[in-house]
C-alpha atoms as a PDB file:
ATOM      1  CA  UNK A   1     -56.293  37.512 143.968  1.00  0.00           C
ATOM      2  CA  UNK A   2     -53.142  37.220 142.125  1.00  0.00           C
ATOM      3  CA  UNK A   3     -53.714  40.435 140.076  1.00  0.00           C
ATOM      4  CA  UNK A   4     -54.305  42.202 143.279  1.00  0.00           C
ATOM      5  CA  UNK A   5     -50.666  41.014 143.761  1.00  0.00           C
ATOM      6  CA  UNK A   6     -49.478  41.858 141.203  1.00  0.00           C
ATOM      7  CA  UNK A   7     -50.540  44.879 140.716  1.00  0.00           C
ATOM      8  CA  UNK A   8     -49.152  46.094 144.566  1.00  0.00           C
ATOM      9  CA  UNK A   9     -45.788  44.921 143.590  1.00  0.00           C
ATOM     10  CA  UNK A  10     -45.394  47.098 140.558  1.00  0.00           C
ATOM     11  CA  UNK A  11     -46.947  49.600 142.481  1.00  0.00           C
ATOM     12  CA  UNK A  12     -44.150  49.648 145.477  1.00  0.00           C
ATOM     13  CA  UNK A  13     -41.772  49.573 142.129  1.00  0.00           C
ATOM     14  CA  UNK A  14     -42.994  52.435 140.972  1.00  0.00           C
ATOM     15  CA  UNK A  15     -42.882  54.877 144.346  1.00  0.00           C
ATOM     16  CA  UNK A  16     -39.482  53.734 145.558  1.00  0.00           C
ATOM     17  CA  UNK A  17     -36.825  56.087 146.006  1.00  0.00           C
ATOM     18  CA  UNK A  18     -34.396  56.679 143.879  1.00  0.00           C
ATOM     19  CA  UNK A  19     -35.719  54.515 140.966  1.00  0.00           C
ATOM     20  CA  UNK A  20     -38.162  57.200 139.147  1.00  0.00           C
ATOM     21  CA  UNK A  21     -36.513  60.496 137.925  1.00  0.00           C
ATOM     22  CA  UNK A  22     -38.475  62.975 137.423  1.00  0.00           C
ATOM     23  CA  UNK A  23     -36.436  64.370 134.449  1.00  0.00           C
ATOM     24  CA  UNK A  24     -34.779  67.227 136.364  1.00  0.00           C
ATOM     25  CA  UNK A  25     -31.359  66.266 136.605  1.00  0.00           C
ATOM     26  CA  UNK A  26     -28.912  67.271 133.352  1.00  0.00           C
ATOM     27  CA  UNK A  27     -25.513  65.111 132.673  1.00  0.00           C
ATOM     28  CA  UNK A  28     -22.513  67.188 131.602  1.00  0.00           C
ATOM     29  CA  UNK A  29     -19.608  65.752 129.571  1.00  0.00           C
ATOM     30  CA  UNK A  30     -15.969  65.953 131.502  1.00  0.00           C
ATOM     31  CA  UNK A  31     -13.053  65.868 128.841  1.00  0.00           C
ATOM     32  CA  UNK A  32     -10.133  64.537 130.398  1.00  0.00           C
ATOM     33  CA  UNK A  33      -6.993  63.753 129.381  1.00  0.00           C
ATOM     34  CA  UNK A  34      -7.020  59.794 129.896  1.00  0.00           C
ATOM     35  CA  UNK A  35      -6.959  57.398 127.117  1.00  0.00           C
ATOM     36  CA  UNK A  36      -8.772  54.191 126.818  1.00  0.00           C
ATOM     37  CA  UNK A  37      -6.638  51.099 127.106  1.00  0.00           C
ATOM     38  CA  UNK A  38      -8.229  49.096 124.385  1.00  0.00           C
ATOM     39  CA  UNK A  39      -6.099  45.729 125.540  1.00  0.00           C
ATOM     40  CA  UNK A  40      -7.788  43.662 127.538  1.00  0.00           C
ATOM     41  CA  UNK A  41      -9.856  40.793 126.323  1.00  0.00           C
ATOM     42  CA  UNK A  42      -9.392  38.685 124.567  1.00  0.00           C
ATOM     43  CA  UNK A  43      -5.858  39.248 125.105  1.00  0.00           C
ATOM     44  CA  UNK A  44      -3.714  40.002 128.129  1.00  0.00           C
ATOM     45  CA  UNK A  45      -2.072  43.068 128.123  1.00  0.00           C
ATOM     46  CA  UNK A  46       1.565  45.034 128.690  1.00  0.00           C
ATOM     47  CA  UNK A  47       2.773  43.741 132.305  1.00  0.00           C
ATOM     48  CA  UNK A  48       0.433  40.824 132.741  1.00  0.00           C
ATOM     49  CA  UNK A  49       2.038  36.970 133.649  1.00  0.00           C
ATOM     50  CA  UNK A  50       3.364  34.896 130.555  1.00  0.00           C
ATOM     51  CA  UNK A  51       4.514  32.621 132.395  1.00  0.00           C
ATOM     52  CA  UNK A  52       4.985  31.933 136.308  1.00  0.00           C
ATOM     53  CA  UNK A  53       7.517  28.446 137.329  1.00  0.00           C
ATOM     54  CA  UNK A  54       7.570  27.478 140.691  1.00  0.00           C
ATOM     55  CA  UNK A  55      10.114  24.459 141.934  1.00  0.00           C
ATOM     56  CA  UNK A  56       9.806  22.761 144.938  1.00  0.00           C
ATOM     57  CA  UNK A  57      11.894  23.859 147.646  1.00  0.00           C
ATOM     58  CA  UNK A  58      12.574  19.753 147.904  1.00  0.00           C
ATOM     59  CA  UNK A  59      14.162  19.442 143.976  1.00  0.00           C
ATOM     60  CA  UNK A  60      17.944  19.140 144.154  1.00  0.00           C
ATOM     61  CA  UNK A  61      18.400  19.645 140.448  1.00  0.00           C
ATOM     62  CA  UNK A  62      18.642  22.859 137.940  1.00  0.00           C
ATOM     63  CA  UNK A  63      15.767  24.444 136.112  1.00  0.00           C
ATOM     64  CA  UNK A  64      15.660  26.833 133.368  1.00  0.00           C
ATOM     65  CA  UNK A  65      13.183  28.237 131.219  1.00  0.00           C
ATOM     66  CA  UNK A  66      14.616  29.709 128.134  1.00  0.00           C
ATOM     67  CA  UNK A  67      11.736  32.163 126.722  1.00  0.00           C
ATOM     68  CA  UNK A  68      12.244  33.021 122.659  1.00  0.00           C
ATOM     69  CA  UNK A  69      10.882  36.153 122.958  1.00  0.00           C
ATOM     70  CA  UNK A  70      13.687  37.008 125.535  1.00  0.00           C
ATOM     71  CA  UNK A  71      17.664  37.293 124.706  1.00  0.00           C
ATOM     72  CA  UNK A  72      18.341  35.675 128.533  1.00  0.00           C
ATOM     73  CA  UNK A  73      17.597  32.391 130.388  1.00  0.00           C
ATOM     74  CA  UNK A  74      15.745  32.532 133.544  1.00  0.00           C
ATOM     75  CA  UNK A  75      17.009  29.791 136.117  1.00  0.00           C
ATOM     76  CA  UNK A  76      15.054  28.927 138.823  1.00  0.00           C
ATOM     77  CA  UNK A  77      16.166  27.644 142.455  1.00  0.00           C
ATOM     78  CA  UNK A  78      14.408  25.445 144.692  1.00  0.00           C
ATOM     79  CA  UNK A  79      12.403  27.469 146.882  1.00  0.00           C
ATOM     80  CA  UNK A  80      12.072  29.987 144.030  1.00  0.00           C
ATOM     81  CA  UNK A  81       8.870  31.297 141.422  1.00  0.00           C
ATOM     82  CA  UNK A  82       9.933  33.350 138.914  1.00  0.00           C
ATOM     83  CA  UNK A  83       7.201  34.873 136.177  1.00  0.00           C
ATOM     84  CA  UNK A  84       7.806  36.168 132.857  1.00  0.00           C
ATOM     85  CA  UNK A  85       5.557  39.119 131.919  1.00  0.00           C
ATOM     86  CA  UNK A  86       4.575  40.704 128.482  1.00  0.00           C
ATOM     87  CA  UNK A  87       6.607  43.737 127.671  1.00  0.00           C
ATOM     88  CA  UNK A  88       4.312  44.877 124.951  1.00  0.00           C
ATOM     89  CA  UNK A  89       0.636  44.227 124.666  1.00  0.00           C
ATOM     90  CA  UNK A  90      -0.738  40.738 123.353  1.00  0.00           C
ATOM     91  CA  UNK A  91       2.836  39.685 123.106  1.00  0.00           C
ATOM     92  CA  UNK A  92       3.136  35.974 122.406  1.00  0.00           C
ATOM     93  CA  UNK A  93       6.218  33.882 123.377  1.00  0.00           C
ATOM     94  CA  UNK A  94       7.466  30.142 122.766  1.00  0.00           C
ATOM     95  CA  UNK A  95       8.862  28.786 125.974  1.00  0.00           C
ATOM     96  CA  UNK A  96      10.948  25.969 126.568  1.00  0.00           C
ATOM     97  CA  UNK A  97      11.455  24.598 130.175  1.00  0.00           C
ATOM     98  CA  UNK A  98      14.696  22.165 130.467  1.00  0.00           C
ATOM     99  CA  UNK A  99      15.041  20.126 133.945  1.00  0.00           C
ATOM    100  CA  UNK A 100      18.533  18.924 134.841  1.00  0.00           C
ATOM    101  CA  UNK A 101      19.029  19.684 130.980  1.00  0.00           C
ATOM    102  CA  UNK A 102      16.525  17.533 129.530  1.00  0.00           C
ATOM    103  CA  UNK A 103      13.512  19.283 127.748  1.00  0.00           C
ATOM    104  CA  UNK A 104      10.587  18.774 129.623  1.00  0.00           C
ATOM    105  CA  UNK A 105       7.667  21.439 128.502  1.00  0.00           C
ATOM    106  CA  UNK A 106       7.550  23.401 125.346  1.00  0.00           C
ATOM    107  CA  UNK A 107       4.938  25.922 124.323  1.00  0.00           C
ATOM    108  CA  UNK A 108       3.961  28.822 122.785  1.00  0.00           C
ATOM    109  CA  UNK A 109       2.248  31.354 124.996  1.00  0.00           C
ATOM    110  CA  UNK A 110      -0.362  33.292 122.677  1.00  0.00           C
ATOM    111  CA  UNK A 111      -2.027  36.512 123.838  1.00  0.00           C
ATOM    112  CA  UNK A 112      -4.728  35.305 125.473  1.00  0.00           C
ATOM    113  CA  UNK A 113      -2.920  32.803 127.387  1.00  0.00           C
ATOM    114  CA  UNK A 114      -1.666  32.768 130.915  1.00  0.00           C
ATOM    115  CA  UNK A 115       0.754  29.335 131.667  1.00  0.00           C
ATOM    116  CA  UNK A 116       1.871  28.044 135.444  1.00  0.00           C
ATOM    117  CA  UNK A 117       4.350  25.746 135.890  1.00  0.00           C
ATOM    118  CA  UNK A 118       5.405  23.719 138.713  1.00  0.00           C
ATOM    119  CA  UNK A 119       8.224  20.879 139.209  1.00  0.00           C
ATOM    120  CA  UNK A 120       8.012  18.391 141.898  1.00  0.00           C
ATOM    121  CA  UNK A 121      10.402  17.404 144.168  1.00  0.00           C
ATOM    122  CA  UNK A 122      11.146  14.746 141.952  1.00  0.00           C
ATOM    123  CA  UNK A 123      11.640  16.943 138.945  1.00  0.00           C
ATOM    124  CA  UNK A 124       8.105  16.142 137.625  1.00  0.00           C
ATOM    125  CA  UNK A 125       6.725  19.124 135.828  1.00  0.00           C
ATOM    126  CA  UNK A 126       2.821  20.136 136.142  1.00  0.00           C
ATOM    127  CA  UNK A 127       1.175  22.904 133.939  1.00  0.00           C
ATOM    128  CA  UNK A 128      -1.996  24.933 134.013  1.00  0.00           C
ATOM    129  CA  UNK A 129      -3.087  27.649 131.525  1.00  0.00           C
ATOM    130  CA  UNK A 130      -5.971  29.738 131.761  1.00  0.00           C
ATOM    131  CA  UNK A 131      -7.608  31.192 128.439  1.00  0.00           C
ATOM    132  CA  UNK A 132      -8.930  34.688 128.272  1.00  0.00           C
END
């Protein structure tokens, strides 16, 4: 009995539209004038997010991440989320975030990396970085 089964399942496989060709149809190559991007895993690519800080809109105090692969600061506001995104594919950059002046996160962001930061209203600092 469960051959008979068997065998009627396969056989519905077999007859259904769509899935048996009968060898008719020809495929033709398209040049184009795209590239292939070949970033991509296991590294993040030109424009992607570094690093994103968020403060809390209840902080009082001043924030600033100082990236090394930048020749700027970024300060941050209450309220505010800033992001820092690769420039070049696979870029890597050490970051340094200072709270009311006191270092309170350093890192170095490598190319497969992706780093969030948040500080509290009290100034504490959380991170989370996802891994390609």
């Amino acid at each position: 009995m469960n051959r008979r089964k068997a065998l009627v399942s396969l056989g519905s496989l077999v007859f259904a539209p769509g899935c048996v060709s009968d060898g008719s149809e020809e495929t033709t190559e398209t040049e184009s004038d795209t590239t292939t991007d070949d970033c991509g895993w296991p590294q993040f690519c030109d424009g992607s997010k570094m690093v994103e800080v968020t403060v809390n809109t209840g902080f009082s105090g001043e924030v600033v991440l100082k990236p090394g692969c930048r020749d700027e600061d970024i300060e941050i506001q209450p309220g505010e989320t800033k992001a820092l995104t690769r420039q070049v594919d696979a870029e890597e950059c050490a970051i340094t975030l200072y709270v009311d002046g006191e270092e309170v996160y350093h890192d170095t962001i490598q190319d497969y990396e992706s780093t969030t930061l948040r500080v509290g209203s009290s100034g504490e600092v959380t991170a989370e970085t996802i891994e390609l």
